[in-house]
Protein backbone atom coordinates (compact mmCIF):
# COMPACT_ATOMS: atom_id res chain seq x y z
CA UNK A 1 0.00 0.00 0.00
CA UNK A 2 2.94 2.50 1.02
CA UNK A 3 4.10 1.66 -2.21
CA UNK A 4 0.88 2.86 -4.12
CA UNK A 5 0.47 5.90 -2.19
CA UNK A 6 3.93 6.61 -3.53
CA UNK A 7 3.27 6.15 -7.05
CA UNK A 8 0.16 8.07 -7.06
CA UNK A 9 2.79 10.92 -5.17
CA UNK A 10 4.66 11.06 -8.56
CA UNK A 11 1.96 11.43 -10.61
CA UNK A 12 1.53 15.03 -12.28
CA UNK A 13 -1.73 17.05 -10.60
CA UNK A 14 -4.04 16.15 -13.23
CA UNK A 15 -4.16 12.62 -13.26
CA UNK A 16 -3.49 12.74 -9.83
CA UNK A 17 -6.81 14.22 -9.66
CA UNK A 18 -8.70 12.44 -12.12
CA UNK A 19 -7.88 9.27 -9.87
CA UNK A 20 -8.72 10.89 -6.41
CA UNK A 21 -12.10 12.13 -8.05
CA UNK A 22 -13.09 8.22 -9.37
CA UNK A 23 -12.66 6.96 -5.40
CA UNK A 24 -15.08 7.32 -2.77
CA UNK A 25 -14.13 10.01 -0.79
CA UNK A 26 -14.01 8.30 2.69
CA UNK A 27 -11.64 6.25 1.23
CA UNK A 28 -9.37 8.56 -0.28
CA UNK A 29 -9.50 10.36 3.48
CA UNK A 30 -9.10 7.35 5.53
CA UNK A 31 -5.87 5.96 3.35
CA UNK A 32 -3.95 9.32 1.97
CA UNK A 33 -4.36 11.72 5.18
CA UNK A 34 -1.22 11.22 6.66
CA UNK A 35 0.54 9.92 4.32
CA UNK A 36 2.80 13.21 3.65
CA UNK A 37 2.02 16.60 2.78
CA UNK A 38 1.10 17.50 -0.90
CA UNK A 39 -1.43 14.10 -0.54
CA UNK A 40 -2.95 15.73 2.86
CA UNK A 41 -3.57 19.19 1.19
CA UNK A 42 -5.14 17.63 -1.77
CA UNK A 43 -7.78 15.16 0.12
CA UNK A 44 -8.22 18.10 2.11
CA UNK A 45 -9.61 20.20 -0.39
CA UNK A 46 -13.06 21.29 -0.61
CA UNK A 47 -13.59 19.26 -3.50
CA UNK A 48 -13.73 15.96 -1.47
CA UNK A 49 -14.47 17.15 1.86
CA UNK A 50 -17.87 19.37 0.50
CA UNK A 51 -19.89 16.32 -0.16
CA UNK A 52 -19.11 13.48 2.35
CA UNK A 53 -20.72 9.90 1.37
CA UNK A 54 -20.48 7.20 3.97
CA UNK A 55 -22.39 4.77 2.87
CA UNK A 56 -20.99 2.27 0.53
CA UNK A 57 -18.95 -0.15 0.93
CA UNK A 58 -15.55 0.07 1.99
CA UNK A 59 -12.93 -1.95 0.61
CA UNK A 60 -15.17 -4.91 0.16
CA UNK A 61 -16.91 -4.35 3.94
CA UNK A 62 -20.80 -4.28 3.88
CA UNK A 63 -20.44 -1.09 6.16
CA UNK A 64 -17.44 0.34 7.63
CA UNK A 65 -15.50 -1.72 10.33
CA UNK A 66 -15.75 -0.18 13.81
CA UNK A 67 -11.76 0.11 13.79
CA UNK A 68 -11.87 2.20 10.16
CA UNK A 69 -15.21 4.16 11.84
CA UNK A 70 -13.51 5.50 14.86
CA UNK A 71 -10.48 6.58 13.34
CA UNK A 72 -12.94 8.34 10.89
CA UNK A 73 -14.51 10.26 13.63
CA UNK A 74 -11.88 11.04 15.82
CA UNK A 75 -8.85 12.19 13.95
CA UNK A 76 -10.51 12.96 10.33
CA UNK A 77 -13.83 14.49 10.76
CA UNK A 78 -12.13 17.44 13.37
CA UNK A 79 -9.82 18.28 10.24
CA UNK A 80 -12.79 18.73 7.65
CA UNK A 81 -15.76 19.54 10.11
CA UNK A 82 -16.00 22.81 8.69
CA UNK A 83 -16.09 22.24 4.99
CA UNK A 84 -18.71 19.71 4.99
CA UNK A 85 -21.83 20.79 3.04
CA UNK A 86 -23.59 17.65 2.71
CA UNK A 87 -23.53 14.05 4.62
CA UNK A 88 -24.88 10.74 3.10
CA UNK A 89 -24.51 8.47 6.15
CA UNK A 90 -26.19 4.83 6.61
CA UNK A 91 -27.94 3.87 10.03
CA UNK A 92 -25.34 2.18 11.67
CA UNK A 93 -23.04 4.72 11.86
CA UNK A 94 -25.71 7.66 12.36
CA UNK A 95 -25.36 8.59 15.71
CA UNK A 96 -21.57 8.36 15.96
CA UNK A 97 -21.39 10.52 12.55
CA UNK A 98 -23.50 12.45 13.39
CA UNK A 99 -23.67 13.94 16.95
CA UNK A 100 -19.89 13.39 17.79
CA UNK A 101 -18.80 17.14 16.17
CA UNK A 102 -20.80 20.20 14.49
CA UNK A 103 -21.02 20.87 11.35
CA UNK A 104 -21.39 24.92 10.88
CA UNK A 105 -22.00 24.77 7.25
CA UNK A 106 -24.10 21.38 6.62
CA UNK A 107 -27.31 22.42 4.36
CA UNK A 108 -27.84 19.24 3.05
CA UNK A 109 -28.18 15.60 5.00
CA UNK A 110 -28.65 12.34 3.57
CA UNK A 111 -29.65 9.16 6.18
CA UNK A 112 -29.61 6.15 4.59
CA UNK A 113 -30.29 2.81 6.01
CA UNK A 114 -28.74 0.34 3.64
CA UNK A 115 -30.63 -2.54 4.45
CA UNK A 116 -33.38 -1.64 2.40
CA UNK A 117 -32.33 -1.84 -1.19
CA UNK A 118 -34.37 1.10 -2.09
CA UNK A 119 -32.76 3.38 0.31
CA UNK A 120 -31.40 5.65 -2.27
CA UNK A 121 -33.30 8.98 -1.48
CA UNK A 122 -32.26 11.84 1.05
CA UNK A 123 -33.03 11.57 4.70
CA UNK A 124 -34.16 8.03 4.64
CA UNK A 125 -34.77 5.06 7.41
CA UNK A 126 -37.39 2.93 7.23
CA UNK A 127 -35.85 0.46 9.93
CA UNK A 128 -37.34 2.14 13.30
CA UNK A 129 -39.00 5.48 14.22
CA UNK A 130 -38.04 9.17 14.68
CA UNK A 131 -38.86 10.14 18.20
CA UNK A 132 -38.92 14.00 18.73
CA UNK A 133 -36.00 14.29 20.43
CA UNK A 134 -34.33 12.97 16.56
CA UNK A 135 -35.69 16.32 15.10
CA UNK A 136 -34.39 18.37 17.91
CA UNK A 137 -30.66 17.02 17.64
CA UNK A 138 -31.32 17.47 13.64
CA UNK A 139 -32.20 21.29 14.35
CA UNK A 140 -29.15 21.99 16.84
CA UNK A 141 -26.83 20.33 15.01
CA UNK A 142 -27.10 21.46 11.58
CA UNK A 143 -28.97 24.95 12.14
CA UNK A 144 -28.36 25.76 8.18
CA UNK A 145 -30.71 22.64 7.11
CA UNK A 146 -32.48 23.97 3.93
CA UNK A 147 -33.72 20.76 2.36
CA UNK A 148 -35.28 17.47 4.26
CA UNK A 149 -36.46 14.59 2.86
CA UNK A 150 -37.62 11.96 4.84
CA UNK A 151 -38.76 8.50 3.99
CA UNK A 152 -40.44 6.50 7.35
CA UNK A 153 -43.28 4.72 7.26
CA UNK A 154 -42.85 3.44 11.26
CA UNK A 155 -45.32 5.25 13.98
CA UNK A 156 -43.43 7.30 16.31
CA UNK A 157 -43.81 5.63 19.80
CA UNK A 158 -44.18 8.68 21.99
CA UNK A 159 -46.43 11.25 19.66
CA UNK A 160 -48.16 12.22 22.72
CA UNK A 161 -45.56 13.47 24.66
CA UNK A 162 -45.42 17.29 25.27
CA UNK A 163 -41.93 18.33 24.09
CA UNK A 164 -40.35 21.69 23.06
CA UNK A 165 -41.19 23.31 19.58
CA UNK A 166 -38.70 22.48 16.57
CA UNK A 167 -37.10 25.05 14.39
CA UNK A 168 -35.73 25.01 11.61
CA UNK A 169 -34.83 28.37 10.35
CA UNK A 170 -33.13 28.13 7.13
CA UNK A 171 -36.07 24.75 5.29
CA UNK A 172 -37.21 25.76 1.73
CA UNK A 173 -37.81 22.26 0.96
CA UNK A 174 -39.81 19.70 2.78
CA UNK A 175 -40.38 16.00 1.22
CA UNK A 176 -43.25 14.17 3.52
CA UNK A 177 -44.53 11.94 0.56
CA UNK A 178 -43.30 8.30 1.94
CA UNK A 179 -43.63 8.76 5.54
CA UNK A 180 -46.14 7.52 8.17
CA UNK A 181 -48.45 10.39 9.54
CA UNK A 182 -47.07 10.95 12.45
CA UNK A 183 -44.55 12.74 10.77
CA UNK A 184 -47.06 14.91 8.46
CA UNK A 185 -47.74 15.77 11.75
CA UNK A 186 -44.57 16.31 13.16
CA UNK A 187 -43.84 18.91 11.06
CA UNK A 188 -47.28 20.58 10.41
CA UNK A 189 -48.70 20.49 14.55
CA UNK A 190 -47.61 24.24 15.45
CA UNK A 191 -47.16 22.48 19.28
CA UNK A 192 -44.01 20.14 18.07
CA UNK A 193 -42.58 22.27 15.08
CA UNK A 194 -42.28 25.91 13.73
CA UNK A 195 -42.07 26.10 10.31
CA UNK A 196 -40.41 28.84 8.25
CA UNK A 197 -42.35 31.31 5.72
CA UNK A 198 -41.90 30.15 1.87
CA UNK A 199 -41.95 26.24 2.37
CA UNK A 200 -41.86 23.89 -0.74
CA UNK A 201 -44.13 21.42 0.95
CA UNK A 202 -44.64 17.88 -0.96
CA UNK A 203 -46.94 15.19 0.72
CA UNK A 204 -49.65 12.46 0.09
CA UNK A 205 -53.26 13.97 -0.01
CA UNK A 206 -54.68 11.38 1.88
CA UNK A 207 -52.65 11.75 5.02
CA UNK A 208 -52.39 15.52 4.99
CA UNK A 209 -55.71 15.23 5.03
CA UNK A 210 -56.26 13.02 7.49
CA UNK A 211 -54.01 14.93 10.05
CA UNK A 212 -55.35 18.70 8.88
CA UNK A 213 -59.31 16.74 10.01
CA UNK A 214 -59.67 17.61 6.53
CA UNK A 215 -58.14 21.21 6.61
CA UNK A 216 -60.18 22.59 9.30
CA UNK A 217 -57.28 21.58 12.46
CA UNK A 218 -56.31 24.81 14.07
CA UNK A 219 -53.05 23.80 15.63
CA UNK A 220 -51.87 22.56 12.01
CA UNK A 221 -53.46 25.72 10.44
CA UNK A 222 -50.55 28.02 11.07
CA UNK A 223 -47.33 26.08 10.20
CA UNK A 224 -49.81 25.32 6.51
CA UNK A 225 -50.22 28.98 6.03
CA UNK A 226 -46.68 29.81 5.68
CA UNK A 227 -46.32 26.71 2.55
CA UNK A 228 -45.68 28.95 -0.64
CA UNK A 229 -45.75 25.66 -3.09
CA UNK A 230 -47.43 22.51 -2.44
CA UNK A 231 -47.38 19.42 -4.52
CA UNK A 232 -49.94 16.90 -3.77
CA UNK A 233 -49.61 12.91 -4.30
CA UNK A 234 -52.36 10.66 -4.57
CA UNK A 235 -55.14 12.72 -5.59
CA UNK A 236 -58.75 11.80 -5.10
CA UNK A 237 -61.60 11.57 -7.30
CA UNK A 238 -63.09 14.19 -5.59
CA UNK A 239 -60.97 16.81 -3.82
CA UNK A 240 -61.46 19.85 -1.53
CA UNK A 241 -60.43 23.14 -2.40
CA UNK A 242 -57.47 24.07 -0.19
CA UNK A 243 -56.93 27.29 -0.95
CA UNK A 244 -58.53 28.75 2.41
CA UNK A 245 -55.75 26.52 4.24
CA UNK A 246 -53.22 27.06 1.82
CA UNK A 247 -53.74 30.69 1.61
CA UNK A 248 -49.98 32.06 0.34
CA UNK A 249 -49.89 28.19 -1.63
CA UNK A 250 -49.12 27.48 -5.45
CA UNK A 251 -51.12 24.04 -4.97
CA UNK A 252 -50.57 21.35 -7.75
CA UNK A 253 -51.22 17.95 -8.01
């Protein structure tokens, strides 16, 4: 291996490049950092660090050994913390990826749980429920979040807890259409979550419906009239106009 790294050392920057860009970047940052300086300042660039993927294998491994994980954590992710604008992480390692350091300029998340062969979408689990408390660490760690897409179709277990409201300051883009309703709700009960003016709000009818007790709810009435676009799934043969609900809504279906 020493040997490779060496090789790929005497290669001119271009195809020096073109071979870091064709390997997945936690690989590229688990073997070269370290290795000497002009490899260190080139895995460290923005170019690999913006977008961080952890979720395929690794060198053959189904997910990444605890040994290759905790090194990952500890000594690489406090070198690039601040660069990262996007994570694609799988369940297993979610919590230690996750919560371990902050990530000031994170906009974009993607939670994948790789056990499911169609987990290929942003901010997706469909293994075991979001509690509450999930959303809250989501909001304080990554206060930029301006895109969430979330893909759960398990009940949350305690939905009738009283907890503190959510905020997320900086959403545009909200994706609700695979989820169970407890999370429709989640987002849309002004008691659990405040929701930002100018959301791009896409759900299934059906269950917005069901948790809106067909658009006349008042705690879901607020956190609805600050959706500027919303794109409907599933529609009905015979739908109700939602434009008293939806006041400040481009509605489409």
């Amino acid at each position: 291996m020493p040997q490779s790294f060496a090789q790929l050392n005497d290669l001119p920057d271009e195809f020096f490049m073109i071979i870091l860009k064709k390997l997945h970047n936690i690989e590229a940052l688990y073997s070269l950092i370290g290795f000497n300086t002009r490899l260190n300042t080139t895995v460290l660039d923005s170019i690999f660090t913006r977008h961080l993927t952890i979720t395929r294998p690794f060198n053959g491994f189904d997910q990444l050994p605890d040994a290759v994980l905790d090194r990952f954590c500890l000594e690489i992710l406090p070198k690039i913390h601040d660069k990262i604008e996007w994570i694609d992480v799988e369940s297993p390692s979610l919590e230690r990826v996750l919560f371990l350091i902050n990530y000031p300029n994170l906009n974009g998340l993607g939670l994948y749980d790789l056990s499911s062969e169609r987990a290929r979408d942003l901010f997706t689990m469909d293994e075991r429920s979001f509690e509450h408390e999930f959303f809250i660490q989501i909001a304080q760690c990554f206060p930029c979040l301006k895109k969430f897409i979330l893909h759960n179709r398990e009940a949350q277990k305690n939905e009738n807890q009283q907890w503190s409201i959510v905020n997320y300051p900086h959403l545009i883009e909200l994706d609700l259409v695979r989820v169970h309703e407890n999370y429709v709700e989640q987002f849309l009960d002004e008691r659990k979550m405040s929701l930002p003016n100018d959301v791009y709000l896409l759900v299934n009818y059906n269950i917005l419906e069901k948790v809106t007790h067909t658009f006349t709810r008042d705690a879901t009435r607020m956190n609805c009239s600050k959706i500027n676009h919303l794109l409907l799934f599933n529609e009905p043969d015979f739908a109700l106009n939602l434009k008293d609900y939806f006041p400040n809504a481009k509605i489409e279906w």
